[in-house]
Protein backbone atom coordinates (compact mmCIF):
# COMPACT_ATOMS: atom_id res chain seq x y z
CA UNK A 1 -18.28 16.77 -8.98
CA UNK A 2 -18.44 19.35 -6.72
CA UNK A 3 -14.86 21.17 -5.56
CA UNK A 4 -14.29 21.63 -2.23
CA UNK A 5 -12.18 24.49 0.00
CA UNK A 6 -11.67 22.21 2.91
CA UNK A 7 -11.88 18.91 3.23
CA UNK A 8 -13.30 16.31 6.19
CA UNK A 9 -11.22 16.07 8.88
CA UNK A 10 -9.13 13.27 9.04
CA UNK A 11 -10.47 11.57 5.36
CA UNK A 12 -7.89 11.70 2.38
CA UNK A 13 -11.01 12.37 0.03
CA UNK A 14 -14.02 15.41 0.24
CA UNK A 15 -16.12 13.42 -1.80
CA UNK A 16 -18.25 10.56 -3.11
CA UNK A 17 -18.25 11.01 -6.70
CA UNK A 18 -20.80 8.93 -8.35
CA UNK A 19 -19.56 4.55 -8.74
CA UNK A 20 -19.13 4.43 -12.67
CA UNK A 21 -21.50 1.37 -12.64
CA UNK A 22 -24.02 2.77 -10.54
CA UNK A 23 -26.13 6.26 -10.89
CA UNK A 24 -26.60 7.34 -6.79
CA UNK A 25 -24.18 9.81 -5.72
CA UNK A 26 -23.82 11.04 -1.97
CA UNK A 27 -21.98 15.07 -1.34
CA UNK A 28 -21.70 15.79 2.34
CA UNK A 29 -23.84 18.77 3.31
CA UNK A 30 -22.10 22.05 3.27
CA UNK A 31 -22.36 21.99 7.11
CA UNK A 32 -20.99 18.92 7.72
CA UNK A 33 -18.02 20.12 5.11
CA UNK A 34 -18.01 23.28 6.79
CA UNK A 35 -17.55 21.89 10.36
CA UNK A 36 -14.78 19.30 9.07
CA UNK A 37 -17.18 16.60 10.14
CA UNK A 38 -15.98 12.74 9.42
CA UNK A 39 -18.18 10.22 9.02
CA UNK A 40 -17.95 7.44 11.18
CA UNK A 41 -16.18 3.95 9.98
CA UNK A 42 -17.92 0.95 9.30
CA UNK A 43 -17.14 -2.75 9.65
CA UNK A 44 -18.66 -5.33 7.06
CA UNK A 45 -17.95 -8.85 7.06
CA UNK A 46 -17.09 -10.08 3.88
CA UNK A 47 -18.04 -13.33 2.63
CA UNK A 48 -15.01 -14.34 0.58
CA UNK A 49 -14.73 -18.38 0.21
CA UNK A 50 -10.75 -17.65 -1.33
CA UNK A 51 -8.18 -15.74 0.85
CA UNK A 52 -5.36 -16.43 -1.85
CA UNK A 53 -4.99 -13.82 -4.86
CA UNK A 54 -3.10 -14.43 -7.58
CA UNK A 55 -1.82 -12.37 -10.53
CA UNK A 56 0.26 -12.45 -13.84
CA UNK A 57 1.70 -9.09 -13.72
CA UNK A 58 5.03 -8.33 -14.94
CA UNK A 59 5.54 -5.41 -12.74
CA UNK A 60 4.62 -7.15 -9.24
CA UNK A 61 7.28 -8.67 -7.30
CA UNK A 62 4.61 -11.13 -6.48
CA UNK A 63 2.23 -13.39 -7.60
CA UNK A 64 0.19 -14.44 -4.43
CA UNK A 65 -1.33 -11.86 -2.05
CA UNK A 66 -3.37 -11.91 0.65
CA UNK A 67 -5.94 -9.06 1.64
CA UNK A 68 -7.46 -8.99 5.24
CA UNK A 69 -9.37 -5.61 4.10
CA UNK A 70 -11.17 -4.20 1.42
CA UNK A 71 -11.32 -0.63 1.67
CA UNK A 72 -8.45 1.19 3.84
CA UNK A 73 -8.50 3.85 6.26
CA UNK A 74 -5.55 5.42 6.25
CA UNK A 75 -7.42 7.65 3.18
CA UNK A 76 -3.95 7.86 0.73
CA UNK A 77 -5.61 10.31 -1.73
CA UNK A 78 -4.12 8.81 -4.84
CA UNK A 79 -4.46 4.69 -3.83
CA UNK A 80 -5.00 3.12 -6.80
CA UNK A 81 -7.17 0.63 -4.93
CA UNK A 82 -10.09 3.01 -4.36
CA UNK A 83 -12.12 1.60 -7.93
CA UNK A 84 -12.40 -1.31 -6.35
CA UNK A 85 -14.47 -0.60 -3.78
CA UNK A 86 -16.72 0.53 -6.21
CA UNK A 87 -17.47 -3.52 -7.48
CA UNK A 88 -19.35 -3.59 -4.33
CA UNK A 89 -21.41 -0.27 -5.40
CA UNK A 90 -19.56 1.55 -3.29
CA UNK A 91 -17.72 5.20 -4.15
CA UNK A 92 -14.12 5.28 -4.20
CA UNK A 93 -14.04 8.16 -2.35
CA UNK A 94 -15.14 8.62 1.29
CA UNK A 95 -16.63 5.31 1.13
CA UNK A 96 -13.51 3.56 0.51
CA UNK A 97 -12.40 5.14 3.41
CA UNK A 98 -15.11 3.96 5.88
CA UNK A 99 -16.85 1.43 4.61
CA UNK A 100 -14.61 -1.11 5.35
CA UNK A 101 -14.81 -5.20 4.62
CA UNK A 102 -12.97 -7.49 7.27
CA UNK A 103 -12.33 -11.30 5.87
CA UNK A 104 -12.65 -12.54 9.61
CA UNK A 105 -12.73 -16.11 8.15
CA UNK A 106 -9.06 -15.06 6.23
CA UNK A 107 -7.11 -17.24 8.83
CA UNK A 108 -8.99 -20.58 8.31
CA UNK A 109 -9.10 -20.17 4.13
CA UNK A 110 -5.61 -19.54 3.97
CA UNK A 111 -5.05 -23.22 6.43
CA UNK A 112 -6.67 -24.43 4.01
CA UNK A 113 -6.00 -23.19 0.55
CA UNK A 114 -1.89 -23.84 1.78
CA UNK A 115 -2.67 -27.81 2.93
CA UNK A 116 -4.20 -28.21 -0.60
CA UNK A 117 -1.95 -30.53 -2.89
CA UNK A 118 -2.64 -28.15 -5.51
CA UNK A 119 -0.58 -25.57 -3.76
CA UNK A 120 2.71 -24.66 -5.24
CA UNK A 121 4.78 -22.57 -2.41
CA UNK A 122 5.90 -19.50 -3.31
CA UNK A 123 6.25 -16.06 -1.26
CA UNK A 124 2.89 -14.87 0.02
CA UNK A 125 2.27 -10.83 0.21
CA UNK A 126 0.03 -8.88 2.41
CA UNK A 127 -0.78 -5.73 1.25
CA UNK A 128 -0.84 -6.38 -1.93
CA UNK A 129 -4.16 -4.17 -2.49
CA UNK A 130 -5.23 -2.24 0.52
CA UNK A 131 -2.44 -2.22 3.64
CA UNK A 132 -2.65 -5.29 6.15
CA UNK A 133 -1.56 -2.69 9.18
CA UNK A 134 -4.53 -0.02 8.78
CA UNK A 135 -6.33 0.70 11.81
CA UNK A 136 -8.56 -2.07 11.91
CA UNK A 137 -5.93 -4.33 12.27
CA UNK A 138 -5.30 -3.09 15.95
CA UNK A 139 -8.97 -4.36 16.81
CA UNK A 140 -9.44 -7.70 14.22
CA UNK A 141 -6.00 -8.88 14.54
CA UNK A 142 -6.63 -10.54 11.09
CA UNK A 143 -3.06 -9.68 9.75
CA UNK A 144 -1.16 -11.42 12.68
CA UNK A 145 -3.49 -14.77 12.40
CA UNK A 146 -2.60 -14.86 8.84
CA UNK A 147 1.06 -14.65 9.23
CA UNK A 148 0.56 -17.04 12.62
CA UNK A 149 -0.57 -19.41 9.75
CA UNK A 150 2.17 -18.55 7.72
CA UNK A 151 5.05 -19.46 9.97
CA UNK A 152 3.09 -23.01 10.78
CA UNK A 153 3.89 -24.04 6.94
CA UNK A 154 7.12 -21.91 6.77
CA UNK A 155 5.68 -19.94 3.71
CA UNK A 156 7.74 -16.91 3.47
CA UNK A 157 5.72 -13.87 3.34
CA UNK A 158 6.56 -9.84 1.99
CA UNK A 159 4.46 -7.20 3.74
CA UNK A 160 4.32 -3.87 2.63
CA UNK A 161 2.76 -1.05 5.20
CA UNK A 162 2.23 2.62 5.93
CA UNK A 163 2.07 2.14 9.26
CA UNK A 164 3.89 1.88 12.52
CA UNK A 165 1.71 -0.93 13.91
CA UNK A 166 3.85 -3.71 12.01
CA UNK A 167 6.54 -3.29 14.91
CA UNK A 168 3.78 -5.11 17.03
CA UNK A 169 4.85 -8.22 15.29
CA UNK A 170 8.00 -8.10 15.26
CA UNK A 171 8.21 -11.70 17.22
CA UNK A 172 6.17 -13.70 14.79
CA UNK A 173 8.80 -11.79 12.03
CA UNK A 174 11.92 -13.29 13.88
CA UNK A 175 10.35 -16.52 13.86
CA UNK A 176 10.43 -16.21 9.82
CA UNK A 177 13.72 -14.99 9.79
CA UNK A 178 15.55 -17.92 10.45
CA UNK A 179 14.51 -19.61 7.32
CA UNK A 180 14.97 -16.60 5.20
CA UNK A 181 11.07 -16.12 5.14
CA UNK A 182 10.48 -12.55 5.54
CA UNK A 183 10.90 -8.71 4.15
CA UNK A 184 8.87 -5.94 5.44
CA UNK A 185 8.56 -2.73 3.07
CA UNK A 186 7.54 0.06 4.67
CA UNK A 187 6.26 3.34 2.38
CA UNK A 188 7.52 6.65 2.99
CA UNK A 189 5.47 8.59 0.61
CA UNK A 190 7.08 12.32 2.18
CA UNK A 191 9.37 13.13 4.87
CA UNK A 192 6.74 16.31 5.92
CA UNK A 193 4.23 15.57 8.44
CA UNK A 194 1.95 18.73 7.16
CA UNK A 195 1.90 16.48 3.71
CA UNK A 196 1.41 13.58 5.37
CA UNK A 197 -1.21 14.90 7.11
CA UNK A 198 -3.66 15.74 4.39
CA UNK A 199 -2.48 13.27 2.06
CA UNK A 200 -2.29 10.42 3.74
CA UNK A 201 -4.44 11.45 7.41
CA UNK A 202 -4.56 8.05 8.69
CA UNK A 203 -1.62 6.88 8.54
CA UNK A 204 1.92 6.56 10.69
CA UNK A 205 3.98 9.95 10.37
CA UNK A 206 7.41 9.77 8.61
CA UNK A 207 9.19 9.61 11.66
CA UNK A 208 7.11 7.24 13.25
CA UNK A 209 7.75 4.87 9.54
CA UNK A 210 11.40 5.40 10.05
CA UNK A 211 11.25 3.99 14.01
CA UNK A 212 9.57 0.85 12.75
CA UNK A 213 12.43 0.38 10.22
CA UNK A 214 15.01 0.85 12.59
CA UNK A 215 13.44 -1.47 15.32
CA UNK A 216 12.64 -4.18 12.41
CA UNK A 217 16.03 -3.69 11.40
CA UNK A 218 17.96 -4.09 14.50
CA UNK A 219 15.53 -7.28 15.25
CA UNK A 220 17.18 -8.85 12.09
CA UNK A 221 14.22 -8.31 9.73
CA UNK A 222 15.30 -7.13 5.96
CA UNK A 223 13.53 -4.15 5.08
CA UNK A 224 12.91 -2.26 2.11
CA UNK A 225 11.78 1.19 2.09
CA UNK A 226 9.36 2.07 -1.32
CA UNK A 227 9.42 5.63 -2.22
CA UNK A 228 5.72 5.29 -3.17
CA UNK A 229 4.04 6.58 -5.03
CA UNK A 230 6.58 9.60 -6.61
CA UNK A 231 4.07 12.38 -7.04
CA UNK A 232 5.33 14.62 -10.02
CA UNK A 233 5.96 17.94 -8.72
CA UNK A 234 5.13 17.75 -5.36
CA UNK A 235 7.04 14.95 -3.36
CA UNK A 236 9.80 14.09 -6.54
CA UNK A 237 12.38 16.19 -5.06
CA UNK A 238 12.44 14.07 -1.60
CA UNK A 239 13.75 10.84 -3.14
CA UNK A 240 17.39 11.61 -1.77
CA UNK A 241 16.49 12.97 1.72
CA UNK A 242 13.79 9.75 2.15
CA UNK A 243 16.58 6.81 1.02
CA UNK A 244 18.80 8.38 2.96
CA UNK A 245 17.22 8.74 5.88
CA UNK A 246 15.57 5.10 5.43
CA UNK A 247 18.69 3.95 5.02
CA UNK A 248 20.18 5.58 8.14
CA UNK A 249 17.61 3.72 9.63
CA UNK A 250 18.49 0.00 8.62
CA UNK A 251 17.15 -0.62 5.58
CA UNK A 252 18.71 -2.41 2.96
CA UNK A 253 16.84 -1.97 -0.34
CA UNK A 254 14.51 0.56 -1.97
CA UNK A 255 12.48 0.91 -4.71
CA UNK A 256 9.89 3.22 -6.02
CA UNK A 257 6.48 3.44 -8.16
CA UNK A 258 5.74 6.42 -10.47
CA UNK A 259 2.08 7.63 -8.99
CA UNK A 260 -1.09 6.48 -11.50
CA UNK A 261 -4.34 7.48 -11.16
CA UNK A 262 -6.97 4.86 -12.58
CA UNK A 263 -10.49 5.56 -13.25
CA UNK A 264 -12.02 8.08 -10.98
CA UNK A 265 -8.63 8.31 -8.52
CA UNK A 266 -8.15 11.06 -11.11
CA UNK A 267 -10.94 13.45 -9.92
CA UNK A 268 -10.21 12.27 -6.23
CA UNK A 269 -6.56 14.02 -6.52
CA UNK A 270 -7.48 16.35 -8.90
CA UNK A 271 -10.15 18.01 -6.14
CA UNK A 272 -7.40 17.44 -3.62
CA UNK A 273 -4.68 19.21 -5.20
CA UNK A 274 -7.16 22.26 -5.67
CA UNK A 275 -8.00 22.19 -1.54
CA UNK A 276 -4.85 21.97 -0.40
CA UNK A 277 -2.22 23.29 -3.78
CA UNK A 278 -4.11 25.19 -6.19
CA UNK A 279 -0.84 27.19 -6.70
CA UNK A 280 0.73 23.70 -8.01
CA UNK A 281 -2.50 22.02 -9.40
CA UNK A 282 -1.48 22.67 -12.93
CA UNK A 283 2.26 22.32 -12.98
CA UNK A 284 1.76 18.66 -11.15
CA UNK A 285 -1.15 17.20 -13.59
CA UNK A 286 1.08 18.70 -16.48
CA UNK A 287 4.12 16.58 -14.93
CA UNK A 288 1.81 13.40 -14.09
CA UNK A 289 0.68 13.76 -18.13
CA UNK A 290 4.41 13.67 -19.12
CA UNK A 291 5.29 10.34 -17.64
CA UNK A 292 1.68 8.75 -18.47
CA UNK A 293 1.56 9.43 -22.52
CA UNK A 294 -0.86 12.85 -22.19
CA UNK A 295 -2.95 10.97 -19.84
CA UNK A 296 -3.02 11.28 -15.65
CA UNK A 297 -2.84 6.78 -16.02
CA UNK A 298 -1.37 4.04 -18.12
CA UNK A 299 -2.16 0.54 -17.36
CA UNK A 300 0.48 -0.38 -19.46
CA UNK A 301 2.73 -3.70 -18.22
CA UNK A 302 6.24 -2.56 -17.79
CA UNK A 303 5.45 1.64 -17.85
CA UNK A 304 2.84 1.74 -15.41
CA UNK A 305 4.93 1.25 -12.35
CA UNK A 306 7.63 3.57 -13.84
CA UNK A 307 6.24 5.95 -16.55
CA UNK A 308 7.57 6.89 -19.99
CA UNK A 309 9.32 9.95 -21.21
CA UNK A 310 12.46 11.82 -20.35
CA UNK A 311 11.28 13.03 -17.08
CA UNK A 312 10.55 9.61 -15.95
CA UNK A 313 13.95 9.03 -17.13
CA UNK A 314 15.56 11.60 -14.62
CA UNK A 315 13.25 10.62 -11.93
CA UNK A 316 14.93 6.77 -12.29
CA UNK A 317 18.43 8.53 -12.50
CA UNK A 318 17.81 10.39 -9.44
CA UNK A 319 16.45 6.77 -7.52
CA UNK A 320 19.76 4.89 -8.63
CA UNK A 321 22.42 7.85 -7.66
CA UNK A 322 20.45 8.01 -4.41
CA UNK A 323 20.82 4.26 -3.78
CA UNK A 324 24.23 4.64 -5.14
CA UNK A 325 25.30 7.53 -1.93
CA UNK A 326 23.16 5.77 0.32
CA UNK A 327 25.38 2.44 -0.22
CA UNK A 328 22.17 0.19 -1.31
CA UNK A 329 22.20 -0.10 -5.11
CA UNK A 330 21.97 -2.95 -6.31
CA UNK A 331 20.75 -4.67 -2.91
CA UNK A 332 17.72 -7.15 -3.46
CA UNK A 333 15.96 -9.98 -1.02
CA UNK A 334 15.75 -13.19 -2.12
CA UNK A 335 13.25 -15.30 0.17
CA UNK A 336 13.02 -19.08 0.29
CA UNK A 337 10.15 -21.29 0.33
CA UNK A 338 13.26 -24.58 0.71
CA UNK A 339 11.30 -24.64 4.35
CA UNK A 340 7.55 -24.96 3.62
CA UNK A 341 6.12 -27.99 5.36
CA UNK A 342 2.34 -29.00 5.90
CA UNK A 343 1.86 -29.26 9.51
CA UNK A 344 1.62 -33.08 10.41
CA UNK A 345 2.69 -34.03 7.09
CA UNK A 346 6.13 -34.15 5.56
CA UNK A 347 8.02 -32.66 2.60
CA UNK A 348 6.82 -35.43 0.48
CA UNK A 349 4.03 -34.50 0.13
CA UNK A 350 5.21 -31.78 -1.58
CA UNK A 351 5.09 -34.44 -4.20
């Protein structure tokens, strides 16, 4: 893989290293690299015939999700989701950037995967791969129909987003609210916008992240603000200063992920860190090995989300004084699915 000075403007990744089950692989030109030139996005529609994913994880608060996207242009260098664009023989670099897979038939599959008799209700989350708020949303409106859908069975839902757009349904939110069916976590990765900028170029800046939580907040919606992911070295340090400030803000919980990086994610950031930190390229992958076992990932249940070792040790010390000032430890939501109903039906046939 080639290393890149600069990197395309407005694109999280420089490259598109070669899919692990496939043998193409595309560089941009060195004039198009050169001029900062970023390739268009494109819209695919998927084909799904499930909307409804499900998972036995131990160290997800969830086990349902919904996905309107595949693919996600807000360009987070380190998303963990990038390998999966690469089951569609795809790269998980620019390409999972803009090439971009909108379920426009999301709304009507998850009608009718929640009228089933086979469904069990439990809380629903969007975003549980690639963020439900991304830019497309603003045009496909894919995210909103879904939780429109949502609210018509009272099935409480968790969304977790990068970006400012989730203020834009803040009505639908207060709607869930009064049955205790909703909790909005927004990410604040870094309080600097420079960061931001080139690790994250697509999506809302910090301050922008910290209005939605405030206007969520004073519209009565519980919000939790994820310190995700902690990058080793780099953004570690911010933990205080971002659950503060959340905090400050309205929100009532926080929680945090150690940052991972599966599969080829590791070249991705690697590259990155020698565009844009070369001074701190070493000291961070040496910090990422030492909560990941001498690796840069663990897929590990229970250390993956967290990381092993006695730095990841002071790194969860540091989270639970911080909550501790900030007045939040401890906090947690509990949603209820006591409401769900089948429109035109009753609660027995729940039974």
């Amino acid at each position: 893989m080639k290393s890149h000075t600069t990197g395309i403007k407005g694109r999280g990744a420089a490259e598109n290293p070669a899919n692990r089950f496939e043998k193409i692989e595309y560089e941009p030109s060195e004039e198009e690299i050169a001029e900062g030139v970023s390739p268009k996005t494109v819209f695919y529609k998927d084909s799904t015939r499930s909307v409804i994913a499900y998972n036995d994880s131990p160290d997800v608060g969830f086990n349902a999700g919904i996905n309107p996207y595949r693919g996600c242009e807000h360009g987070c260098v380190y998303c963990y989701a990038r390998p999966t664009h690469e089951f569609l023989g795809l790269s998980l670099g620019v390409d999972f950037e803009t090439r971009i897979f909108v379920k426009e038939n999301a709304p009507e599959l998850l009608r009718k995967e929640l009228s089933s008799r086979k469904y069990v209700p439990e809380t629903i989350a969007l975003s549980g791969n690639t963020d439900c708020y991304q830019p497309a949303e603003r045009h496909f409106r894919l995210t909103r129909a879904c939780l429109e859908v949502l609210t018509e069975f009272r099935n409480p839902a968790g969304i977790v987003t990068k970006n400012y757009l989730v203020t834009r349904d803040i009505d639908l939110f207060k709607r869930f609210s009064e049955w205790n069916g909703i909790a909005v976590a927004v990410s604040l990765t870094t309080l600097d916008p420079k960061l931001r900028r080139v690790m994250e170029p697509r999506t809302s800046e910090p301050q922008l992240r910290l209005r939605a939580i405030e206007e969520l907040s004073k519209n009565g919606i519980p919000v939790i603000v994820m310190v995700a992911p902690v990058i080793p070295g780099l953004t570690d340090h911010e933990m205080p200063n971002i659950i503060r400030a959340a905090v400050n803000a309205g929100a009532v919980s926080a929680g945090f992920i150690m940052l991972r990086l599966p599969y080829g994610v590791s070249g991705i950031f690697t590259s990155w860190l020698e565009r844009h930190f070369p001074d701190r390229k070493d000291k961070v992958l040496n910090r990422i090995k030492s909560v990941r076992g001498g690796s840069l990932n663990s897929a590990d249940f229970h250390d993956r989300m967290r990381g092993i070792g006695i730095y990841a040790e002071q790194v969860e010390d540091l989270f639970q004084v911080s909550c501790r000032k900030a007045g939040i430890d401890g906090n947690k939501i509990e949603l209820s699915t006591d409401h769900f109903r089948k429109p035109g039906g009753s609660q027995l046939d729940l039974f």
